[in-house]
N, C-alpha and C. Protein backbone atom coordinates (compact mmCIF):
# COMPACT_ATOMS: atom_id res chain seq x y z
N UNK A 1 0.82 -1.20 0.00
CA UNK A 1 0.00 0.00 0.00
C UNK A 1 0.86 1.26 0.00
N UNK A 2 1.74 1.18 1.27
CA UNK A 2 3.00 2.36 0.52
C UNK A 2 3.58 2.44 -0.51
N UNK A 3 3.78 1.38 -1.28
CA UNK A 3 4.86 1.66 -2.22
C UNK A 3 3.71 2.42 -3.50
N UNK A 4 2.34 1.97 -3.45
CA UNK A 4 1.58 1.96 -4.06
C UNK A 4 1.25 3.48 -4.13
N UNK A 5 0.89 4.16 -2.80
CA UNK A 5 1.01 5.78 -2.92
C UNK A 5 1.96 6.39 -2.96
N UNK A 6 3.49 6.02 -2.65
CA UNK A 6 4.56 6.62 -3.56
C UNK A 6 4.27 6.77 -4.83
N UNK A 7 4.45 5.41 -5.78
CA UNK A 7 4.23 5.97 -6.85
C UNK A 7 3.21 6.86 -7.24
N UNK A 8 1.79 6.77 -6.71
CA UNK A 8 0.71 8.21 -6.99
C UNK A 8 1.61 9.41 -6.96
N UNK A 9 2.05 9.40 -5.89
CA UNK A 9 2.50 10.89 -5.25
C UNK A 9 3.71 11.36 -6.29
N UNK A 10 4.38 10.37 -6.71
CA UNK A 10 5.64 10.65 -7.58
C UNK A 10 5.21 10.71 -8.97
N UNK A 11 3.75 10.15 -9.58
CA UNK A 11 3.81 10.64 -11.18
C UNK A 11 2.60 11.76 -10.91
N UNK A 12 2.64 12.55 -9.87
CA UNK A 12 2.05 13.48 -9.62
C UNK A 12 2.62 15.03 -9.87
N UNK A 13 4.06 14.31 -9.11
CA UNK A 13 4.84 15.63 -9.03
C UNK A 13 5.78 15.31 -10.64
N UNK A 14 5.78 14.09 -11.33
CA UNK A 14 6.40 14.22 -12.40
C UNK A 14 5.43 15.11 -13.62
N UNK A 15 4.30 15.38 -13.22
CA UNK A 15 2.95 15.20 -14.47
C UNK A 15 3.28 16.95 -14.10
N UNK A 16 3.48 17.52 -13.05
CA UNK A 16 3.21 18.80 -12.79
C UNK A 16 4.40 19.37 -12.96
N UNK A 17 5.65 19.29 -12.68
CA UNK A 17 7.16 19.56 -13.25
C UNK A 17 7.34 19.27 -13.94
N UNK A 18 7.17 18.72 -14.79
CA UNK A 18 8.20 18.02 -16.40
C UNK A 18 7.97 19.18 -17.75
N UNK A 19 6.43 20.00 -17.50
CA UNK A 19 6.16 20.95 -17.92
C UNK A 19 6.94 22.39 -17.88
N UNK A 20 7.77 22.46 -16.65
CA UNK A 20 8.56 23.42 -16.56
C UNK A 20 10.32 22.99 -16.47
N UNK A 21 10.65 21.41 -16.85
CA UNK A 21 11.62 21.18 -17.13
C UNK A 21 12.85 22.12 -18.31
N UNK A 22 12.27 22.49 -19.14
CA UNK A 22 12.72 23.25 -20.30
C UNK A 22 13.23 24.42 -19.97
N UNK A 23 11.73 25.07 -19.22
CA UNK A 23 12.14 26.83 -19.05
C UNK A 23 12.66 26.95 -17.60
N UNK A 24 12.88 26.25 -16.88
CA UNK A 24 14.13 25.69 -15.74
C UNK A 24 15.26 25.85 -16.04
N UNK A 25 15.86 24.97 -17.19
CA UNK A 25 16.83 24.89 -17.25
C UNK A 25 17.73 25.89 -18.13
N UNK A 26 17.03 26.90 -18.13
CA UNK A 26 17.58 27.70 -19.38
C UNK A 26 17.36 29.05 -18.30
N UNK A 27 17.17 28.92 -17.24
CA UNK A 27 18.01 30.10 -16.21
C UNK A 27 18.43 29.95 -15.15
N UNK A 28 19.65 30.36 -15.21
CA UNK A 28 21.18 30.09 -14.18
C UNK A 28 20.73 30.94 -13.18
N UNK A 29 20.64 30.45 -12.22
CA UNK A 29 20.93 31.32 -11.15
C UNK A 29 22.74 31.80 -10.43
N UNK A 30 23.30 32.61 -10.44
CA UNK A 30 24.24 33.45 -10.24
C UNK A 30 24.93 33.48 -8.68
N UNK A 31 23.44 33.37 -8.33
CA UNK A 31 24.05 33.69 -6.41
C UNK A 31 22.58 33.35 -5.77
N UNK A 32 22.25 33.66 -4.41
CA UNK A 32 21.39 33.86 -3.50
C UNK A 32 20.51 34.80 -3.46
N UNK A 33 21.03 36.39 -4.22
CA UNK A 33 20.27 37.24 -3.88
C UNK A 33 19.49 37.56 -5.15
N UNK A 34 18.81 36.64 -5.70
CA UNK A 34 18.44 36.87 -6.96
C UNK A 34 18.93 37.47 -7.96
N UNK A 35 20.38 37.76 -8.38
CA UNK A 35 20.51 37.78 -9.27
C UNK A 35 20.88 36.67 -10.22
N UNK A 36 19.52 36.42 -11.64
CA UNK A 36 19.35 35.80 -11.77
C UNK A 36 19.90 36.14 -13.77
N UNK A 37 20.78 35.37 -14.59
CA UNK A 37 21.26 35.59 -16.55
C UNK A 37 20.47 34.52 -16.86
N UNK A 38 19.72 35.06 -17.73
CA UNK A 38 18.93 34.60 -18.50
C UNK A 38 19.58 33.71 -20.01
N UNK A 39 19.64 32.15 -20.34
CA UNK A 39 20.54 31.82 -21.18
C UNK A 39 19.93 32.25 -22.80
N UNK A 40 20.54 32.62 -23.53
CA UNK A 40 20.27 33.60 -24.64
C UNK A 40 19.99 32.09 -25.72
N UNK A 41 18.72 31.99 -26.44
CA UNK A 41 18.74 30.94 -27.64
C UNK A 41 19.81 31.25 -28.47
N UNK A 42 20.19 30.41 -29.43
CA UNK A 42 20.89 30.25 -30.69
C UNK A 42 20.56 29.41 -31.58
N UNK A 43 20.81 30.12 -32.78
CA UNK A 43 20.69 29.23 -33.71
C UNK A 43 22.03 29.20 -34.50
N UNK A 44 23.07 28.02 -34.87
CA UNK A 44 24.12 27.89 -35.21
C UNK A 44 24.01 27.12 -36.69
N UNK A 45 24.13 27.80 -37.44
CA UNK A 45 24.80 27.20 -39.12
C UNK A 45 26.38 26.88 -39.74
N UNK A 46 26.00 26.00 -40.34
CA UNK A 46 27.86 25.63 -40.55
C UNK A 46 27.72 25.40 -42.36
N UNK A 47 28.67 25.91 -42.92
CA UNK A 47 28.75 25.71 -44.54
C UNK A 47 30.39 25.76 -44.80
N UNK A 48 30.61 25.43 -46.01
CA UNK A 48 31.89 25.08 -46.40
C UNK A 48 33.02 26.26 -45.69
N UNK A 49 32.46 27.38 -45.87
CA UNK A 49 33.52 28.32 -45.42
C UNK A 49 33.50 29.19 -44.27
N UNK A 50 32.14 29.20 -43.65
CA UNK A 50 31.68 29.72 -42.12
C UNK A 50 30.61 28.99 -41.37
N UNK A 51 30.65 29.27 -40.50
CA UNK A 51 29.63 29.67 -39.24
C UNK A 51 29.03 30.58 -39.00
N UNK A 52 27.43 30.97 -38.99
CA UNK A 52 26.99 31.34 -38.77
C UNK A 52 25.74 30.91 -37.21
N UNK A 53 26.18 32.38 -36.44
CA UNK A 53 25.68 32.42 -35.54
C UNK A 53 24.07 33.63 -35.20
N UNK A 54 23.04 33.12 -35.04
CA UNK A 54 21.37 34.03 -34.99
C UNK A 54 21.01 34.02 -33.93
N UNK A 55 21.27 35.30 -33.23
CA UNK A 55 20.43 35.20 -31.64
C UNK A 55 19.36 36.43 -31.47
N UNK A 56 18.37 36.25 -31.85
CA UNK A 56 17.41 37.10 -31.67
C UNK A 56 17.48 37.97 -30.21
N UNK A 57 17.29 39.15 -30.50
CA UNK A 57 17.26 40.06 -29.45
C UNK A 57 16.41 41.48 -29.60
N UNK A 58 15.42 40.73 -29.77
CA UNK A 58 14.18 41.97 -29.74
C UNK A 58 14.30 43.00 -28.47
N UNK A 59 13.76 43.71 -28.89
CA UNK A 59 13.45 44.86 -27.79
C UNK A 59 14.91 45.08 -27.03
N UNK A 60 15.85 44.62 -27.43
CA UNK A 60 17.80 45.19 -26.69
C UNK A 60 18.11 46.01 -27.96
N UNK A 61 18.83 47.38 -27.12
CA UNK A 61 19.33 48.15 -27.45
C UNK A 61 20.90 47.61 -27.90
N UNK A 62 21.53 47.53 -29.28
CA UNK A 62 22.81 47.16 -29.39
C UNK A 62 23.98 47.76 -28.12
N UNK A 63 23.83 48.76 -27.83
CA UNK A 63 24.33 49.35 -26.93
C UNK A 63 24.71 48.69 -25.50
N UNK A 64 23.55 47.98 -25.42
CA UNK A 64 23.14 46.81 -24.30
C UNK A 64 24.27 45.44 -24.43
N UNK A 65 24.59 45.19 -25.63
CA UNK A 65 25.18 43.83 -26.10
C UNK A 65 26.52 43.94 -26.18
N UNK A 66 27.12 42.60 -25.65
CA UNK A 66 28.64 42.66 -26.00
C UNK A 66 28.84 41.47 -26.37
N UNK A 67 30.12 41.40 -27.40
CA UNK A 67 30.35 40.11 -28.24
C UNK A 67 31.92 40.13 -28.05
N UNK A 68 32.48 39.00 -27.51
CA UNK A 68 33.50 38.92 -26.86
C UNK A 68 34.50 37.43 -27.22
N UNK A 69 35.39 37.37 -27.94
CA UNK A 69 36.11 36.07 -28.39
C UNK A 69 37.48 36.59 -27.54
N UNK A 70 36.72 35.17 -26.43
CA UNK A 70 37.92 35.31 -25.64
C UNK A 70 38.39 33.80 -25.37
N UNK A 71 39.81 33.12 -25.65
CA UNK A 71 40.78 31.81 -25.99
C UNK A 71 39.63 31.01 -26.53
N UNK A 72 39.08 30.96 -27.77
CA UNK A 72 38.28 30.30 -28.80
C UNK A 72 36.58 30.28 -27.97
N UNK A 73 36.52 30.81 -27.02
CA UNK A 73 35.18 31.04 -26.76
C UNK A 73 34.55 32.72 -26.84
N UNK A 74 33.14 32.09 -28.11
CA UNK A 74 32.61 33.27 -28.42
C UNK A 74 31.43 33.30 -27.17
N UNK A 75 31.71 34.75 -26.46
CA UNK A 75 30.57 35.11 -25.24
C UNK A 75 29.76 36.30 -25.79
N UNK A 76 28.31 36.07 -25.73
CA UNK A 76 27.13 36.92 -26.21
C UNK A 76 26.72 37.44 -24.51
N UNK A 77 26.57 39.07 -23.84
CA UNK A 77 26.01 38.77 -23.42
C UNK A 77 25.34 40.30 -23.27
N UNK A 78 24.26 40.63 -22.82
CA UNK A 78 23.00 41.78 -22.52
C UNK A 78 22.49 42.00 -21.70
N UNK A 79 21.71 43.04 -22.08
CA UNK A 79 20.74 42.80 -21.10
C UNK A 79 18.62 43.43 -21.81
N UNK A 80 17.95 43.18 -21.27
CA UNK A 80 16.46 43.61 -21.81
C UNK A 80 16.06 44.17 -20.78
N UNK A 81 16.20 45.66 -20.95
CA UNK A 81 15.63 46.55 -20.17
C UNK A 81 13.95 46.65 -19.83
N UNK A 82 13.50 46.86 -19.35
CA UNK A 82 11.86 46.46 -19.03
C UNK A 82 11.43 48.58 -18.53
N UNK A 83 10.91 48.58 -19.61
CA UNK A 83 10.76 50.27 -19.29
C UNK A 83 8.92 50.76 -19.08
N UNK A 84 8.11 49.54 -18.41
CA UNK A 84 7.43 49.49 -18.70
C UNK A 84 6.65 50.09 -16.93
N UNK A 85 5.91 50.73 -17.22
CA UNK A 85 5.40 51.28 -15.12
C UNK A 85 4.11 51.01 -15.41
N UNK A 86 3.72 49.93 -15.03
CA UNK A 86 2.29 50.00 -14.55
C UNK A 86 2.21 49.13 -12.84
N UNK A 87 0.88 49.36 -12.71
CA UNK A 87 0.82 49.14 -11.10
C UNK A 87 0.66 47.89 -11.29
N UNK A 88 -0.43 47.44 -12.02
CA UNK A 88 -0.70 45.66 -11.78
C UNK A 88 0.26 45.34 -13.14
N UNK A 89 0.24 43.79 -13.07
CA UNK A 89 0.90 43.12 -14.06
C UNK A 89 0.51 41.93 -14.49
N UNK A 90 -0.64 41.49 -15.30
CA UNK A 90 -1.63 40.57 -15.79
C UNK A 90 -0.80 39.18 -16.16
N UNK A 91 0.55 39.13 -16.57
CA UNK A 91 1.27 38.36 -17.63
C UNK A 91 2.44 38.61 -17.09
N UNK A 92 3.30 37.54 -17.40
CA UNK A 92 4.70 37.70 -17.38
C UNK A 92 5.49 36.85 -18.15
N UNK A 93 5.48 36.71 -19.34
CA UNK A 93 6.21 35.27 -20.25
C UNK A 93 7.80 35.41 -20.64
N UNK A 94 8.00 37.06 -20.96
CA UNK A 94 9.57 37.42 -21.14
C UNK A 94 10.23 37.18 -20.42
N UNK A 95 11.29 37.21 -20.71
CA UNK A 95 12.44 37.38 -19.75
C UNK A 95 13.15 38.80 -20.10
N UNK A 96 12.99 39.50 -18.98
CA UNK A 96 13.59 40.75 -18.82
C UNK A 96 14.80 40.54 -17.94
N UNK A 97 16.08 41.49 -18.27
CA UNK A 97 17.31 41.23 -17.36
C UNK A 97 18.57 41.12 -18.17
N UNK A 98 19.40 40.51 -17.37
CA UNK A 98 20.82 40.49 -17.91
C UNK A 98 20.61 38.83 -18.33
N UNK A 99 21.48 38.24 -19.75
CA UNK A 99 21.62 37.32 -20.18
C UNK A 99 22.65 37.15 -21.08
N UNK A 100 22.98 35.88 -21.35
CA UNK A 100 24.53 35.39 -21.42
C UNK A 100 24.62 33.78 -22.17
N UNK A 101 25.29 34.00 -23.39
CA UNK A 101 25.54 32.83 -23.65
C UNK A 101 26.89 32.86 -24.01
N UNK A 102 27.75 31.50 -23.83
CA UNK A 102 29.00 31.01 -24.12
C UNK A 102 29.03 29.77 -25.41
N UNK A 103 29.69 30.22 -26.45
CA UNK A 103 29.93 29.12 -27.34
C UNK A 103 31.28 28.73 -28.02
N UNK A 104 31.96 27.52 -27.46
CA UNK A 104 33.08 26.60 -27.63
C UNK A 104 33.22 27.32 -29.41
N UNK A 105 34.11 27.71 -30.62
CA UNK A 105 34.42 28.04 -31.31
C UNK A 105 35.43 26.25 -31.88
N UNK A 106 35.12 25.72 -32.85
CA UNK A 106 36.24 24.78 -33.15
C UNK A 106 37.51 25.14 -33.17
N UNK A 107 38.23 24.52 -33.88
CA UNK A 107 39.87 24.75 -34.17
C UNK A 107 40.15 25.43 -35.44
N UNK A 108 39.34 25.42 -36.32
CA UNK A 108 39.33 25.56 -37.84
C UNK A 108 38.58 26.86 -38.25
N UNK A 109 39.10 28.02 -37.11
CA UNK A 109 38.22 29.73 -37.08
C UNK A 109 39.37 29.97 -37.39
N UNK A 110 38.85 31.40 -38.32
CA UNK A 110 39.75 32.65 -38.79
C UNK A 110 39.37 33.58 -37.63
N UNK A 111 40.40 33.56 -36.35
CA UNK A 111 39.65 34.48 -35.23
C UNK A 111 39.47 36.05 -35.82
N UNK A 112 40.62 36.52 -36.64
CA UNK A 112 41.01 37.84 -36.70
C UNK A 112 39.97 38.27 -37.81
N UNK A 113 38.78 37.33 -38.37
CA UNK A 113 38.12 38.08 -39.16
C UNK A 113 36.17 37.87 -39.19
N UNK A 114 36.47 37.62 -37.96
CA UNK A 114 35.10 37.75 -37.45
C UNK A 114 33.79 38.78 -37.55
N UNK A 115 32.44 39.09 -38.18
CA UNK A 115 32.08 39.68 -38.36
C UNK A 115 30.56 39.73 -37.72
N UNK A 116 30.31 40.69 -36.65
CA UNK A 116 28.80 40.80 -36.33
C UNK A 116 28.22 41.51 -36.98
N UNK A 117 26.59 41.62 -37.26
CA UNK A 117 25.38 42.64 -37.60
C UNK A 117 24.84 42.37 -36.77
N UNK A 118 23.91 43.97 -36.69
CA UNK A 118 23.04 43.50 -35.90
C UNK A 118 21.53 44.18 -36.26
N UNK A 119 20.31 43.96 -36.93
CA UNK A 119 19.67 44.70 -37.90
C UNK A 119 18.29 44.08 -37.46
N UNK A 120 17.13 45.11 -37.02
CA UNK A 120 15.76 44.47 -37.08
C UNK A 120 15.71 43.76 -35.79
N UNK A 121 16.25 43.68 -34.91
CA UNK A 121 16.53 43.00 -33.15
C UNK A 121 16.66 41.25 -33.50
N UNK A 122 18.07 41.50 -34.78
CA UNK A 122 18.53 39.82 -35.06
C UNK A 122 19.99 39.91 -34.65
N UNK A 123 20.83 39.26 -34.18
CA UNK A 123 22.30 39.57 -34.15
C UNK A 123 22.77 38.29 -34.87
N UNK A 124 23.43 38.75 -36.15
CA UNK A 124 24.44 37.63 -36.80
C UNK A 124 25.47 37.97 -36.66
N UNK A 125 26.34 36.83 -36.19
CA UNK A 125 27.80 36.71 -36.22
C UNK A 125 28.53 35.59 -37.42
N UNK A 126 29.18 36.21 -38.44
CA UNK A 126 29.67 35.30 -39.13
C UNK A 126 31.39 34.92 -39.21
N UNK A 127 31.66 33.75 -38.82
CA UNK A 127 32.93 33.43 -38.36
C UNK A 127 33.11 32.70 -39.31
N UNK A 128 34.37 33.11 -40.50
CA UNK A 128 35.22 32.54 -41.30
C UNK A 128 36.12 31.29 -40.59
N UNK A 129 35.67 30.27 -41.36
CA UNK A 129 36.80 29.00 -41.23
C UNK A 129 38.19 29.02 -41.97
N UNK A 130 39.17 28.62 -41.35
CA UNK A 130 40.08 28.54 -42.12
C UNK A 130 39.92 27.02 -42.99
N UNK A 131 40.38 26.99 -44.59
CA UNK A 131 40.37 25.90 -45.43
C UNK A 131 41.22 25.17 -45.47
N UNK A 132 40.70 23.82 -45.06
CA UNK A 132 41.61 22.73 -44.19
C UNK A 132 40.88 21.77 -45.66
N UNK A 133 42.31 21.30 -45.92
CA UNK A 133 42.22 19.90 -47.33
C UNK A 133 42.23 18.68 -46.75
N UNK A 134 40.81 17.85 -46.50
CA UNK A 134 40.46 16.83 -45.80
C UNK A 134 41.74 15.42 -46.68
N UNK A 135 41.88 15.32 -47.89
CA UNK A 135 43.18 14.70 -48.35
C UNK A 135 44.08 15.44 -49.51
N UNK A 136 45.87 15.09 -48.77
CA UNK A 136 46.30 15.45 -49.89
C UNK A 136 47.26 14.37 -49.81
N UNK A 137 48.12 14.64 -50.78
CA UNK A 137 48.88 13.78 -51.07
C UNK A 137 50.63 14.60 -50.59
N UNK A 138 51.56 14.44 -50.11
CA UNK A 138 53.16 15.38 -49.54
C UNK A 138 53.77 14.33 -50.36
N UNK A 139 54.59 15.22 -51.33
CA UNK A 139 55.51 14.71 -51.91
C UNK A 139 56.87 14.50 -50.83
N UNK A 140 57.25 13.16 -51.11
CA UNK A 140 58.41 13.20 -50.39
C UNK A 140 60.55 13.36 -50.98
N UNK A 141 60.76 14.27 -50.66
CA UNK A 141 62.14 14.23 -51.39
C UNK A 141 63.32 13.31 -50.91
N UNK A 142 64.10 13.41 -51.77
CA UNK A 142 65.31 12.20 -51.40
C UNK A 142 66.83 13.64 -50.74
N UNK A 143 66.76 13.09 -49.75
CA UNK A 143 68.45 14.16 -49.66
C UNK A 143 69.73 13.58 -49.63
């Protein structure tokens, strides 16, 4: 009979959390006192000669954003100012605040020619690969 209302009690609390598994895990908490970085989506493309990086950032002021390649890690990070005064507050689905993402860069980047836009509240970053010849053939000489 116990083991029997454990399990009730446990696909209870799985049926009611698993729903907020996702948007859990996609904000870090920082410390104790609520300060709380919000992890920034991405969308990452790869083609013969770059990487392309899309992180939507509606409503941030570029001014707000910093893009930072520091020892092969590219760091995105902001913030979304909330300029909004009303007394009640019906909704809350955004995330307003400071937010931050980190992305590992391979071995095969042109660091020194890295290029952001940022146009319409989209930020592309396009990172040139250097062209690596998957086979060749090294002649070998006789001395």
């Amino acid at each position: 009979m116990i083991n029997k209302n454990f399990t009730m009690i446990k696909s209870f609390f799985i049926s009611v959390f698993t729903p907020f598994k996702d948007l859990l895990s996609k904000i870090k908490v920082k410390n104790k006192k609520k300060n709380i970085v919000g992890e920034l989506e991405l969308d990452i493309y790869e083609s013969d000669k770059e990487l392309l990086i899309i992180a939507p950032l509606a409503g941030v002021s570029i001014e707000d954003v910093s893009v930072v390649l520091e020892e092969g890690v590219l760091k995105i990070r902001g913030e979304r100012q909330m300029k909004v005064n009303y007394k009640r507050k019906i909704a809350n689905e955004c995330f307003w605040g400071v937010f931050a993402r980190s992305v590992v860069l391979p071995s095969n980047i042109k660091f020194g020619n890295i290029k952001a836009v940022y146009k319409n509240g989209i930020l592309e970053i396009y990172i040139p690969k250097i062209c690596m010849t998957k086979h060749r053939k090294i002649k070998v000489s006789i001395s």
